[in-house]
PDB file of N, CA and C in Angstrom:
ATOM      1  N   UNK A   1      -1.136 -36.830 -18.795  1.00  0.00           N
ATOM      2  CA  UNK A   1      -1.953 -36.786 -17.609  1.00  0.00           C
ATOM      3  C   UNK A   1      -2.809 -35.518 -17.650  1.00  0.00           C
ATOM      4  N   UNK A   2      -4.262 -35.638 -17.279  1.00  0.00           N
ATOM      5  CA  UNK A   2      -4.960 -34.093 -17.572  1.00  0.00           C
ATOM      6  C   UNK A   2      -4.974 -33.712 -16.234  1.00  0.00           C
ATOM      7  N   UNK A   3      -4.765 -32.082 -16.233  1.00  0.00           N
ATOM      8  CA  UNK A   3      -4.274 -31.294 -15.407  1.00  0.00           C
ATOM      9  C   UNK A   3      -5.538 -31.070 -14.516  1.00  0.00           C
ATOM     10  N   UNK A   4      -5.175 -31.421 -12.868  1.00  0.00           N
ATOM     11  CA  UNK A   4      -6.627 -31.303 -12.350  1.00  0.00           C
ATOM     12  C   UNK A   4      -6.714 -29.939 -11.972  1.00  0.00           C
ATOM     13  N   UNK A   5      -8.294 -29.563 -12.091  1.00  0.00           N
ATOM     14  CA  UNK A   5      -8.725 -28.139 -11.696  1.00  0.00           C
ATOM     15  C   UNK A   5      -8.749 -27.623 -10.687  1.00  0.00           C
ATOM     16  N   UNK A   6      -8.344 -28.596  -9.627  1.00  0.00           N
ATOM     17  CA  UNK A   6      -8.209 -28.079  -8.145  1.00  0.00           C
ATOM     18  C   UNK A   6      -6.386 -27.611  -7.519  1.00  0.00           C
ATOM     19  N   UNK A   7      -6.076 -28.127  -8.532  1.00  0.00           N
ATOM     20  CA  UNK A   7      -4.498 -27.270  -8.354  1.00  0.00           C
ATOM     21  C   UNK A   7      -3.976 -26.323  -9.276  1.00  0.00           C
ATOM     22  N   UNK A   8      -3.778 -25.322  -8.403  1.00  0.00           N
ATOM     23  CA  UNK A   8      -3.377 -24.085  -9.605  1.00  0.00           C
ATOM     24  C   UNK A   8      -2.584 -24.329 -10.364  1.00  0.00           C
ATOM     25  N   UNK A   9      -2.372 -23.703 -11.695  1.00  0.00           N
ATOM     26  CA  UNK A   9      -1.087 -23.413 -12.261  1.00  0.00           C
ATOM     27  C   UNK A   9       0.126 -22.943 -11.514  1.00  0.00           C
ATOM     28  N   UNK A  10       1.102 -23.614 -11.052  1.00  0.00           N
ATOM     29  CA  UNK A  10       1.929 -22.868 -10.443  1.00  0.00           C
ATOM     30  C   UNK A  10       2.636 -21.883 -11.018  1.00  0.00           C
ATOM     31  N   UNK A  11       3.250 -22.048 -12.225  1.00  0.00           N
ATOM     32  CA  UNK A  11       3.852 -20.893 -13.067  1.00  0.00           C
ATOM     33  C   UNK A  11       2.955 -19.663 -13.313  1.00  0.00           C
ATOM     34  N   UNK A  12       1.755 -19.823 -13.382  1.00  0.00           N
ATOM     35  CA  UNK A  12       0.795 -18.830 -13.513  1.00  0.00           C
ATOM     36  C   UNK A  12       1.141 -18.001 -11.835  1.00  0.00           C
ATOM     37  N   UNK A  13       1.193 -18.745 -10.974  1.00  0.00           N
ATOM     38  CA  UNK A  13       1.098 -17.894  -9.444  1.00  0.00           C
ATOM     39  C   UNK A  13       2.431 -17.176  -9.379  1.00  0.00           C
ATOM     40  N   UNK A  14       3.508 -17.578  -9.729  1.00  0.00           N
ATOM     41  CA  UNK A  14       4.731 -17.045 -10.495  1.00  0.00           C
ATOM     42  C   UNK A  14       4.938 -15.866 -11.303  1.00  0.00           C
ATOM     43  N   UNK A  15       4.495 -15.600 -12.198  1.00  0.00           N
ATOM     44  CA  UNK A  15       4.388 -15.026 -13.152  1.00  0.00           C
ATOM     45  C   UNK A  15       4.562 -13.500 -13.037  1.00  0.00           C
ATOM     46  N   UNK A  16       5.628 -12.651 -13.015  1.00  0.00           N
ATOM     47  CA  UNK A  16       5.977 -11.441 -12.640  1.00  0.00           C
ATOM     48  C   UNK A  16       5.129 -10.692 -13.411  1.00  0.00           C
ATOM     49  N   UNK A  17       4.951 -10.968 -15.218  1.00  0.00           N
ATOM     50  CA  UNK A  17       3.872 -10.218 -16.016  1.00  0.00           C
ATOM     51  C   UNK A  17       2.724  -9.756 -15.512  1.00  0.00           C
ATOM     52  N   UNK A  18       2.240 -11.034 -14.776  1.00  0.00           N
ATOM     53  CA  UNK A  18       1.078 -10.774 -13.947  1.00  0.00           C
ATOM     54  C   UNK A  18       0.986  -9.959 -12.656  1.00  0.00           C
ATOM     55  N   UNK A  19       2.019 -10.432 -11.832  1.00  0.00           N
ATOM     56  CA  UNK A  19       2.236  -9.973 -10.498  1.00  0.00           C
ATOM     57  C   UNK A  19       1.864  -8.109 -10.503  1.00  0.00           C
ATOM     58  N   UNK A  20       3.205  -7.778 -11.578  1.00  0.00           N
ATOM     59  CA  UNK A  20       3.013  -6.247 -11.169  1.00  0.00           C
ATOM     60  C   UNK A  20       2.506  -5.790 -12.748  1.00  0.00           C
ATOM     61  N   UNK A  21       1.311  -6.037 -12.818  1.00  0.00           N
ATOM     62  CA  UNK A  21       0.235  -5.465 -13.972  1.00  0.00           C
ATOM     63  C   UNK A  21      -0.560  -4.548 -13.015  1.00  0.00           C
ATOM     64  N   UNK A  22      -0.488  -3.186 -13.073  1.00  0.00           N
ATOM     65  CA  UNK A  22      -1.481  -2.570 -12.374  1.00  0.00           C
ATOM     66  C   UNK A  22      -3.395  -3.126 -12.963  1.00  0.00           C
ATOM     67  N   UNK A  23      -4.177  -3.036 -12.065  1.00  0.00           N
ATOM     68  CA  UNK A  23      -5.604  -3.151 -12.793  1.00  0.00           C
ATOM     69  C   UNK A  23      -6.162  -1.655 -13.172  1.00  0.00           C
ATOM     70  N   UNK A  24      -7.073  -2.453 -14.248  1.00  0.00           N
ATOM     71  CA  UNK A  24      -7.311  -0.908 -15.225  1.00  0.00           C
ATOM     72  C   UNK A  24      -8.049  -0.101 -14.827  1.00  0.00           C
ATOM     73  N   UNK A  25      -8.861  -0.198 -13.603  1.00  0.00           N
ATOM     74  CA  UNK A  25      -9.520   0.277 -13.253  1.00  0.00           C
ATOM     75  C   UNK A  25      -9.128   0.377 -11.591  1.00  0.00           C
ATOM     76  N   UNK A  26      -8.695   1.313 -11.216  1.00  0.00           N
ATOM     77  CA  UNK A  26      -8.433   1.438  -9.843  1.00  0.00           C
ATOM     78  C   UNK A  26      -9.519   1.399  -8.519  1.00  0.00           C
ATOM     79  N   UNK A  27     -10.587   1.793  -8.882  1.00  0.00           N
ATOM     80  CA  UNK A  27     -11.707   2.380  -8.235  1.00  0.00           C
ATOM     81  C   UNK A  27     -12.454   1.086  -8.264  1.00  0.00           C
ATOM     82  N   UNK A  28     -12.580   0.673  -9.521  1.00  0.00           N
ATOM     83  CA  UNK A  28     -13.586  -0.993  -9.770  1.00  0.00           C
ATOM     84  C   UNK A  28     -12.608  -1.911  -8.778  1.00  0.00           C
ATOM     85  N   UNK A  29     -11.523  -1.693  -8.214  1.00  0.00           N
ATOM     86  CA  UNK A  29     -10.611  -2.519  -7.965  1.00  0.00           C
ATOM     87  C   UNK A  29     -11.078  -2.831  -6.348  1.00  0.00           C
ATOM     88  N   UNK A  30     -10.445  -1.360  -5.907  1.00  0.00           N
ATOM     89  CA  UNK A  30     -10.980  -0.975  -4.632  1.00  0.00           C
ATOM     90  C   UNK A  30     -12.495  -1.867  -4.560  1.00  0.00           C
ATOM     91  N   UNK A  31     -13.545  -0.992  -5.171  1.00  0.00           N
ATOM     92  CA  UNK A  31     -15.285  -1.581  -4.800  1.00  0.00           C
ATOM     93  C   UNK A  31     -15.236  -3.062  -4.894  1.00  0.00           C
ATOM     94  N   UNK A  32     -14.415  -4.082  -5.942  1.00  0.00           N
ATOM     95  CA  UNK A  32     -14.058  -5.377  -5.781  1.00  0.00           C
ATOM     96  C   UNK A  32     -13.755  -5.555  -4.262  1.00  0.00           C
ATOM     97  N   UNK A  33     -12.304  -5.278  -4.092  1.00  0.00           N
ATOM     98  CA  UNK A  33     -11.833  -5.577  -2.708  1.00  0.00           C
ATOM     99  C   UNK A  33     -12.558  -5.356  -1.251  1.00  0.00           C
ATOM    100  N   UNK A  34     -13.516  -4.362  -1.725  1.00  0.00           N
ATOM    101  CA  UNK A  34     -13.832  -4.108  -0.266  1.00  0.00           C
ATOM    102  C   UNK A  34     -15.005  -4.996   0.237  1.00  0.00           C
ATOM    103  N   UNK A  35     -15.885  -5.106  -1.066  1.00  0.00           N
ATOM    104  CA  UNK A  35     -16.936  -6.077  -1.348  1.00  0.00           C
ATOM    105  C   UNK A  35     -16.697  -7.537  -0.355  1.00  0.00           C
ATOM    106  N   UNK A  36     -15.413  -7.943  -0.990  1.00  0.00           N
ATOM    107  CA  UNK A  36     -15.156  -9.295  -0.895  1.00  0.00           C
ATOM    108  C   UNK A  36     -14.923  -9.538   0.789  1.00  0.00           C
ATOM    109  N   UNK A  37     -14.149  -8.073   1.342  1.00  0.00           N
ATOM    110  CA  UNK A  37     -13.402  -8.229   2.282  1.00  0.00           C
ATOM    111  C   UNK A  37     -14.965  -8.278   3.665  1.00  0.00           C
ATOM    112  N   UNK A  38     -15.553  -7.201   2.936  1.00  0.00           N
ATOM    113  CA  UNK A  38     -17.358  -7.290   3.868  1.00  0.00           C
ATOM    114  C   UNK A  38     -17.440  -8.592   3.877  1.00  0.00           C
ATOM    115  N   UNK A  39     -17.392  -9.229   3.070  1.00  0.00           N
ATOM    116  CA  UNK A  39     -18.433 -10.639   2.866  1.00  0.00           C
ATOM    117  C   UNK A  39     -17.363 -11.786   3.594  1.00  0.00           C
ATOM    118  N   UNK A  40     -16.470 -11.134   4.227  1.00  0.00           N
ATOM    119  CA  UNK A  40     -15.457 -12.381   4.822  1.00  0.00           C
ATOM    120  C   UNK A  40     -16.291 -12.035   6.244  1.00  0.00           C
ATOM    121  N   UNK A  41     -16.279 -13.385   6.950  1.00  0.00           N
ATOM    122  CA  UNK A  41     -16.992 -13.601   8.549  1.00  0.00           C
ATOM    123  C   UNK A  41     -16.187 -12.750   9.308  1.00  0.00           C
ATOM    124  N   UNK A  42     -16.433 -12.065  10.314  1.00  0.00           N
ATOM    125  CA  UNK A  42     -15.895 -11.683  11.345  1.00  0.00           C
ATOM    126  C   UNK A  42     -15.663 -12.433  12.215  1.00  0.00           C
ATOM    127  N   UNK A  43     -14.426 -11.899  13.137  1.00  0.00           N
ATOM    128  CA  UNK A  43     -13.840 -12.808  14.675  1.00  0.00           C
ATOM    129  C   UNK A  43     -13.989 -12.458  15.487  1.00  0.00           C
ATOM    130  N   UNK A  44     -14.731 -12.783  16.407  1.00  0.00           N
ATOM    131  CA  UNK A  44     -14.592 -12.368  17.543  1.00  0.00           C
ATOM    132  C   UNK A  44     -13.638 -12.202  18.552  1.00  0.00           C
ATOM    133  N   UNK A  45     -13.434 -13.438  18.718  1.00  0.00           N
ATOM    134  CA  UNK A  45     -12.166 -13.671  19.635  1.00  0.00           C
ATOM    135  C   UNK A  45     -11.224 -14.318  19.004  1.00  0.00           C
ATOM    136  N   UNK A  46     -10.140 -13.362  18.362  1.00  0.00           N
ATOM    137  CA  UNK A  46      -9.320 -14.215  17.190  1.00  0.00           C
ATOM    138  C   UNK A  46      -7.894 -14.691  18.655  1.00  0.00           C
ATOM    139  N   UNK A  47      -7.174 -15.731  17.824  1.00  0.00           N
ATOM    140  CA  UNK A  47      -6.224 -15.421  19.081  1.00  0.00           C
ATOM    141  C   UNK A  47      -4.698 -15.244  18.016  1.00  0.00           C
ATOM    142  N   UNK A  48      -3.585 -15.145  18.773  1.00  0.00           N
ATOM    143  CA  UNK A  48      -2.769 -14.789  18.081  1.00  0.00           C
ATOM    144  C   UNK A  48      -1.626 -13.465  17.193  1.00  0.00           C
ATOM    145  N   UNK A  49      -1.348 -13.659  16.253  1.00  0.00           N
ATOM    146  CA  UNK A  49      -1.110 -12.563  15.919  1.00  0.00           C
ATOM    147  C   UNK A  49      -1.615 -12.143  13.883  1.00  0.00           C
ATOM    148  N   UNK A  50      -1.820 -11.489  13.742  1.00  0.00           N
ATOM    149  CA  UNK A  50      -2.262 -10.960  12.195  1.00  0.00           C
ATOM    150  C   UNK A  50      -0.508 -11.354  11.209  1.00  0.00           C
ATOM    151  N   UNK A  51      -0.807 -12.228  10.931  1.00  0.00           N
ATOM    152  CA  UNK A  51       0.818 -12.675   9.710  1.00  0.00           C
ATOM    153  C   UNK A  51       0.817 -11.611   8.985  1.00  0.00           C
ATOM    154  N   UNK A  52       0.205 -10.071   8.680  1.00  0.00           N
ATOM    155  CA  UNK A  52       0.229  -9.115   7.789  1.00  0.00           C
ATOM    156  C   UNK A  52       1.428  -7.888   8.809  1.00  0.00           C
ATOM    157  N   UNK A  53       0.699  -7.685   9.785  1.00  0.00           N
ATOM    158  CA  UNK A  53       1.059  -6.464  10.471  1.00  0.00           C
ATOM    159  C   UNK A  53       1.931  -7.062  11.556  1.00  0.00           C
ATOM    160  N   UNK A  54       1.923  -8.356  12.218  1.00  0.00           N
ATOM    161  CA  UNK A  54       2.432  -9.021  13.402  1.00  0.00           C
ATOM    162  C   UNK A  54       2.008  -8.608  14.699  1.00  0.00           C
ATOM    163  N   UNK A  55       0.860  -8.020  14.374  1.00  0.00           N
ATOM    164  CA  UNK A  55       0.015  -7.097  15.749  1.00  0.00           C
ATOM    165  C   UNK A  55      -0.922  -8.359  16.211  1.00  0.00           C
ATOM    166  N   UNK A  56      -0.825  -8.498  17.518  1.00  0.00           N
ATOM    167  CA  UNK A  56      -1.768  -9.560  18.356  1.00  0.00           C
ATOM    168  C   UNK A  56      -3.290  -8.827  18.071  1.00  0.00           C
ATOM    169  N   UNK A  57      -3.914  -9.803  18.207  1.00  0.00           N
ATOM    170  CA  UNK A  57      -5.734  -9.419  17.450  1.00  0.00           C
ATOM    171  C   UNK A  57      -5.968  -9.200  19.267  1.00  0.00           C
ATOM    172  N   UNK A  58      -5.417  -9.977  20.091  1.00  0.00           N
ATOM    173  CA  UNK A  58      -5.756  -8.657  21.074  1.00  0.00           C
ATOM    174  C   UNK A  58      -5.943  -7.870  21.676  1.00  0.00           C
ATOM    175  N   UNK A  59      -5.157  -6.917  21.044  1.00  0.00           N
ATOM    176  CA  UNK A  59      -4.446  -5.596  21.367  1.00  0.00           C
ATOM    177  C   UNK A  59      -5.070  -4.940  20.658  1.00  0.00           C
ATOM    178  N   UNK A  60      -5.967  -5.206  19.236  1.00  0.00           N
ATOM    179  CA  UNK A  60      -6.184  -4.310  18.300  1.00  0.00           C
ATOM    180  C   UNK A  60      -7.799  -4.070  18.642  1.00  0.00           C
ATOM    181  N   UNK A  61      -8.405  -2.713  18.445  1.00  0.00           N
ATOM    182  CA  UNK A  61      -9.680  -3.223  18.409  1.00  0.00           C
ATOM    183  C   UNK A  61     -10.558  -3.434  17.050  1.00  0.00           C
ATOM    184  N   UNK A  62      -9.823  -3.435  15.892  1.00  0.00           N
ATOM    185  CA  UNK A  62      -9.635  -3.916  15.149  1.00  0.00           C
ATOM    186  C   UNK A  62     -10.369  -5.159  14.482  1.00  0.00           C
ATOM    187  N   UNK A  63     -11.461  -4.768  13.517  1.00  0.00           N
ATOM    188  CA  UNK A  63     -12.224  -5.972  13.475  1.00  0.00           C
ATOM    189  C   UNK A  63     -11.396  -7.100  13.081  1.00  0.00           C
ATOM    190  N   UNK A  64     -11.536  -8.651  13.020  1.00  0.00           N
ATOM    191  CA  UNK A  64     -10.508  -9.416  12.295  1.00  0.00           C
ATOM    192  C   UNK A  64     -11.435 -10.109  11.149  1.00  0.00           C
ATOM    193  N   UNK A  65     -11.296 -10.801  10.174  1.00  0.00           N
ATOM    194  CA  UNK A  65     -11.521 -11.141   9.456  1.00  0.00           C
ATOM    195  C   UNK A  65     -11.046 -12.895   9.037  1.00  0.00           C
ATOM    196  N   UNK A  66     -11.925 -13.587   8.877  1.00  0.00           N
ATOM    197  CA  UNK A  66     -11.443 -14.951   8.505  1.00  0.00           C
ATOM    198  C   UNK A  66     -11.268 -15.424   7.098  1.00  0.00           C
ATOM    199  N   UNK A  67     -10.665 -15.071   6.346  1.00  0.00           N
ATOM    200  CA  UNK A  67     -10.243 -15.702   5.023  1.00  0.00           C
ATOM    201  C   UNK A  67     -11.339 -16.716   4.708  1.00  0.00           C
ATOM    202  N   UNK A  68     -11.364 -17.451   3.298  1.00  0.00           N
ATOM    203  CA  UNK A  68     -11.887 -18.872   3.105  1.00  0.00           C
ATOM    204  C   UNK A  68     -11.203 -19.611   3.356  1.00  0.00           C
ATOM    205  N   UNK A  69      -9.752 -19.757   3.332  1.00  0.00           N
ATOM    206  CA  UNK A  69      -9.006 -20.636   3.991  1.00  0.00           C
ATOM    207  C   UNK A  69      -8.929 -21.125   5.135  1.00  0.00           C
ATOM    208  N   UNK A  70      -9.261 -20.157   5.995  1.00  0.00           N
ATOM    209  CA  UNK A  70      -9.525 -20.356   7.583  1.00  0.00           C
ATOM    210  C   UNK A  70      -8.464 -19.092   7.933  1.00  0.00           C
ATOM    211  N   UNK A  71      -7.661 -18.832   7.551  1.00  0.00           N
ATOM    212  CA  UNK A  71      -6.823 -17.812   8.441  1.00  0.00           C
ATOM    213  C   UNK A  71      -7.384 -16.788   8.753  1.00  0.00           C
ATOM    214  N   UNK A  72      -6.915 -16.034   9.469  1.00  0.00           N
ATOM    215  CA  UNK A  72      -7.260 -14.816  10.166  1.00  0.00           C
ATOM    216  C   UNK A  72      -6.489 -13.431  10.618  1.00  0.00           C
ATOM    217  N   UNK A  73      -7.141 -12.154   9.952  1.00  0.00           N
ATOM    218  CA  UNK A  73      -6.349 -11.302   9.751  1.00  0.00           C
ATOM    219  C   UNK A  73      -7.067  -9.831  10.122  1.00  0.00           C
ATOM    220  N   UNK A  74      -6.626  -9.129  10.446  1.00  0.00           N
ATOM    221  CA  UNK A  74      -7.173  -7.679  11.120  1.00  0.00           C
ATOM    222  C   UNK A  74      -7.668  -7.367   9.122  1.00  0.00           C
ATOM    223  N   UNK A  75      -9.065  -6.528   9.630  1.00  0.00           N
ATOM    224  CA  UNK A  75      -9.899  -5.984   8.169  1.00  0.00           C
ATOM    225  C   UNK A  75      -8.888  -5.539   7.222  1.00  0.00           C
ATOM    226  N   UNK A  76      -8.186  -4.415   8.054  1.00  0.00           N
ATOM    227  CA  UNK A  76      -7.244  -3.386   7.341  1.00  0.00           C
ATOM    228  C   UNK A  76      -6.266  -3.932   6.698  1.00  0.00           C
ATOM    229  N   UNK A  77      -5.857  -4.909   7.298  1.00  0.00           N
ATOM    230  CA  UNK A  77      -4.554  -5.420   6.639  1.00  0.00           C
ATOM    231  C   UNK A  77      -5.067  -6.707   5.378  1.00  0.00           C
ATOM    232  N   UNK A  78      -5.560  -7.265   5.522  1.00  0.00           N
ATOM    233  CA  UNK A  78      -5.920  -7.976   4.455  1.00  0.00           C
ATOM    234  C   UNK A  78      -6.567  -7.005   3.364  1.00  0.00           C
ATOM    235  N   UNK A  79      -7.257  -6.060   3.623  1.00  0.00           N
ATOM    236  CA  UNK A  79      -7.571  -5.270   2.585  1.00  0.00           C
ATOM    237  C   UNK A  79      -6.515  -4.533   2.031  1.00  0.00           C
ATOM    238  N   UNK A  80      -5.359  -4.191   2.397  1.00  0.00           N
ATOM    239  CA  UNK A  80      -4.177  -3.572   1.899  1.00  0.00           C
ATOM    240  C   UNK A  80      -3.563  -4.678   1.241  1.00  0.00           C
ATOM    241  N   UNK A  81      -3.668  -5.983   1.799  1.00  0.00           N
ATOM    242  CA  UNK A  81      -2.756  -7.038   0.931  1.00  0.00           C
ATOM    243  C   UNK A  81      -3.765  -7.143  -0.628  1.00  0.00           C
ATOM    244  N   UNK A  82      -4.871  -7.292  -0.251  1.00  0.00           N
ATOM    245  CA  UNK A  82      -5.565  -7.681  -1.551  1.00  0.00           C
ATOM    246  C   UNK A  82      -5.262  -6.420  -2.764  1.00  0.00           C
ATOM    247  N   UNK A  83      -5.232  -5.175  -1.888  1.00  0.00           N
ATOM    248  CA  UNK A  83      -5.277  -4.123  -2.917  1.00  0.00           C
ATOM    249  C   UNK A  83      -3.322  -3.556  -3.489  1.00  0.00           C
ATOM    250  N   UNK A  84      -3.043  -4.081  -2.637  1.00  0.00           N
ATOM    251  CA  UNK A  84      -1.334  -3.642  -3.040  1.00  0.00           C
ATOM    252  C   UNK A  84      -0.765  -4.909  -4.267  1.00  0.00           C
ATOM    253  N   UNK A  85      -1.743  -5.607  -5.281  1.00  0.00           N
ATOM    254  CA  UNK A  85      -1.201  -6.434  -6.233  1.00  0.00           C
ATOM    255  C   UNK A  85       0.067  -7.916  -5.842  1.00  0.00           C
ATOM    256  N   UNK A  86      -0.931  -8.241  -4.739  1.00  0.00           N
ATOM    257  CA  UNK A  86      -0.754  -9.575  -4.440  1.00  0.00           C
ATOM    258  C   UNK A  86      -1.762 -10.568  -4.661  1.00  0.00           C
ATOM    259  N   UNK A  87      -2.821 -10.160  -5.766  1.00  0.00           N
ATOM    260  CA  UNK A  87      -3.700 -10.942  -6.136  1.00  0.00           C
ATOM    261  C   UNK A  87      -5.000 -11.411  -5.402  1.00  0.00           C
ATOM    262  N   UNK A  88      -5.446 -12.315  -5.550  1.00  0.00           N
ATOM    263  CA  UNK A  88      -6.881 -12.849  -4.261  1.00  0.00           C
ATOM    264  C   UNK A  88      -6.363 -13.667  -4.034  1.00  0.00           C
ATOM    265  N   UNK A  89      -5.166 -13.957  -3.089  1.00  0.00           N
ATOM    266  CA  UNK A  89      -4.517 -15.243  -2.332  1.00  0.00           C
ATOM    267  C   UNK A  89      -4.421 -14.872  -0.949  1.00  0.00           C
ATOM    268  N   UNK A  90      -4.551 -15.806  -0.377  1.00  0.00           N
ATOM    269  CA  UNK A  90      -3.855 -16.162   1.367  1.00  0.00           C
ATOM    270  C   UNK A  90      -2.467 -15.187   1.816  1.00  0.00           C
ATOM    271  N   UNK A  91      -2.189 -14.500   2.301  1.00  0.00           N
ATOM    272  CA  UNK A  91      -0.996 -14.111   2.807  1.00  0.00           C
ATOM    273  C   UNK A  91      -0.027 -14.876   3.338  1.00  0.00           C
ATOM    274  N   UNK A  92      -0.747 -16.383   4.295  1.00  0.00           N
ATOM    275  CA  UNK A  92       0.166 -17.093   4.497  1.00  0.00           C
ATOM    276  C   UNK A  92       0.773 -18.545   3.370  1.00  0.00           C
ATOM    277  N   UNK A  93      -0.874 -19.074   3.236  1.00  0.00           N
ATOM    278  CA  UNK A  93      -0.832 -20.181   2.421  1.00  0.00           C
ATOM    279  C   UNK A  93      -1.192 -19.849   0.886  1.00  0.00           C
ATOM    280  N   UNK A  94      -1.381 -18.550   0.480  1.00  0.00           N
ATOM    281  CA  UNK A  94      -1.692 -18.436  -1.357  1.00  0.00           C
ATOM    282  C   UNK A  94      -2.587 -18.970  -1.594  1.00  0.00           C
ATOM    283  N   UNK A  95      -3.211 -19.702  -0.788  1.00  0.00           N
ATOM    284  CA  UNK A  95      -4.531 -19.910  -1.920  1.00  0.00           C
ATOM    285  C   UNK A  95      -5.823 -19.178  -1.595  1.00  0.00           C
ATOM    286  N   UNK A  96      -6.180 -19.314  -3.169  1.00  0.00           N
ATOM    287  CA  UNK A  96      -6.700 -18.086  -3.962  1.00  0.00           C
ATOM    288  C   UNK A  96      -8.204 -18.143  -2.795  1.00  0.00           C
ATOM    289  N   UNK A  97      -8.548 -16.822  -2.074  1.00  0.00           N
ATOM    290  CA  UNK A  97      -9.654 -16.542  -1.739  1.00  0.00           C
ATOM    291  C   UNK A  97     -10.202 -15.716  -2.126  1.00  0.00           C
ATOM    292  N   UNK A  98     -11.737 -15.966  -1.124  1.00  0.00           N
ATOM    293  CA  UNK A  98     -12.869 -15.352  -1.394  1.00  0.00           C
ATOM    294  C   UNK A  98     -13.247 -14.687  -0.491  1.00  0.00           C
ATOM    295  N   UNK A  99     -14.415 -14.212  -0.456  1.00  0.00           N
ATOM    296  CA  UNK A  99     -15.178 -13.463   0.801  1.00  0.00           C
ATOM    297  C   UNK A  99     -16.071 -14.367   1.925  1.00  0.00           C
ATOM    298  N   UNK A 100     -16.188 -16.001   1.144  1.00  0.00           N
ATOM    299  CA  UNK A 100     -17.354 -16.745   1.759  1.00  0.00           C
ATOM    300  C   UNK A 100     -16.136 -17.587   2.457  1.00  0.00           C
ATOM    301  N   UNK A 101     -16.210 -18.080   3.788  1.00  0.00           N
ATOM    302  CA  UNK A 101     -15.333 -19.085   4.375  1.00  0.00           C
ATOM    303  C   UNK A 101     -16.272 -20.717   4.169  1.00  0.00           C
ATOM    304  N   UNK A 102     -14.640 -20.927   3.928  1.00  0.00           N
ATOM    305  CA  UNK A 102     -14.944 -22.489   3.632  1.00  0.00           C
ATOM    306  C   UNK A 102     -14.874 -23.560   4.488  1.00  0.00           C
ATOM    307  N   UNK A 103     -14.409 -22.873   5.748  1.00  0.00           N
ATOM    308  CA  UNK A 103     -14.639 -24.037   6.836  1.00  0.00           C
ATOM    309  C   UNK A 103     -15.233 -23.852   7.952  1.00  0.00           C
TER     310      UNK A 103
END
C-alpha cells in the first residue's frame, strides 16, 4: 500500500534521536520561531484557557495566537513550546504547524 503524504510518519514523531537533538544553530532557531509565531493571526477575544500555561486568555493581556490548526494559545507560550524542542507541532493535537492558519 503507498504511504499517503498527508499522514505523518508516526515513528518519525516518536523518535527520541530526533526529539532531543539540540538545533545547530540557536539564534537561526529563535529568528525561525519568532518569524513563524508573527505570522500566526491574532485573537482577539480568545475564550478559555491556553493548554500551555492553563492561564484563561482572559485574564492575560497577553496577545493570543491561533495555530494553523485552529487552536489557540497566549504568544509567549507557544513560542516557548516551539523553542524548548518540541518541534513545529500543536501542543494539543501534534500536528505539524505553521504561521498561516488553515481555517
Amino acid at each position: 500500500m503507498p504511504e499517503n503524504p498527508l499522514i505523518p510518519d508516526i515513528a518519525q514523531r516518536f523518535d527520541l534521536d530526533v526529539a532531543i537533538t539540540m538545533p545547530e544553530n540557536p539564534k537561526t532557531r529563535l529568528e525561525e520561531v519568532a518569524g513563524m509565531v508573527f505570522d500566526m493571526p491574532e485573537v482577539d477575544q480568545a475564550a478559555g484557557n491556553c493548554s500551555v500555561c492553563m492561564e484563561s486568555f482572559g485574564k492575560s493581556e497577553e496577545i493570543a495566537r491561533r495555530v494553523s490548526c485552529g487552536h489557540v494559545y497566549h504568544h509567549n507560550c507557544i513560542t516557548n513550546w516551539l523553542l524548548n524542542g518540541n518541534g513545529d507541532s500543536c501542543p494539543l493535537c501534534r500536528r505539524e504547524i505553521s504561521g498561516r492558519s488553515m481555517i
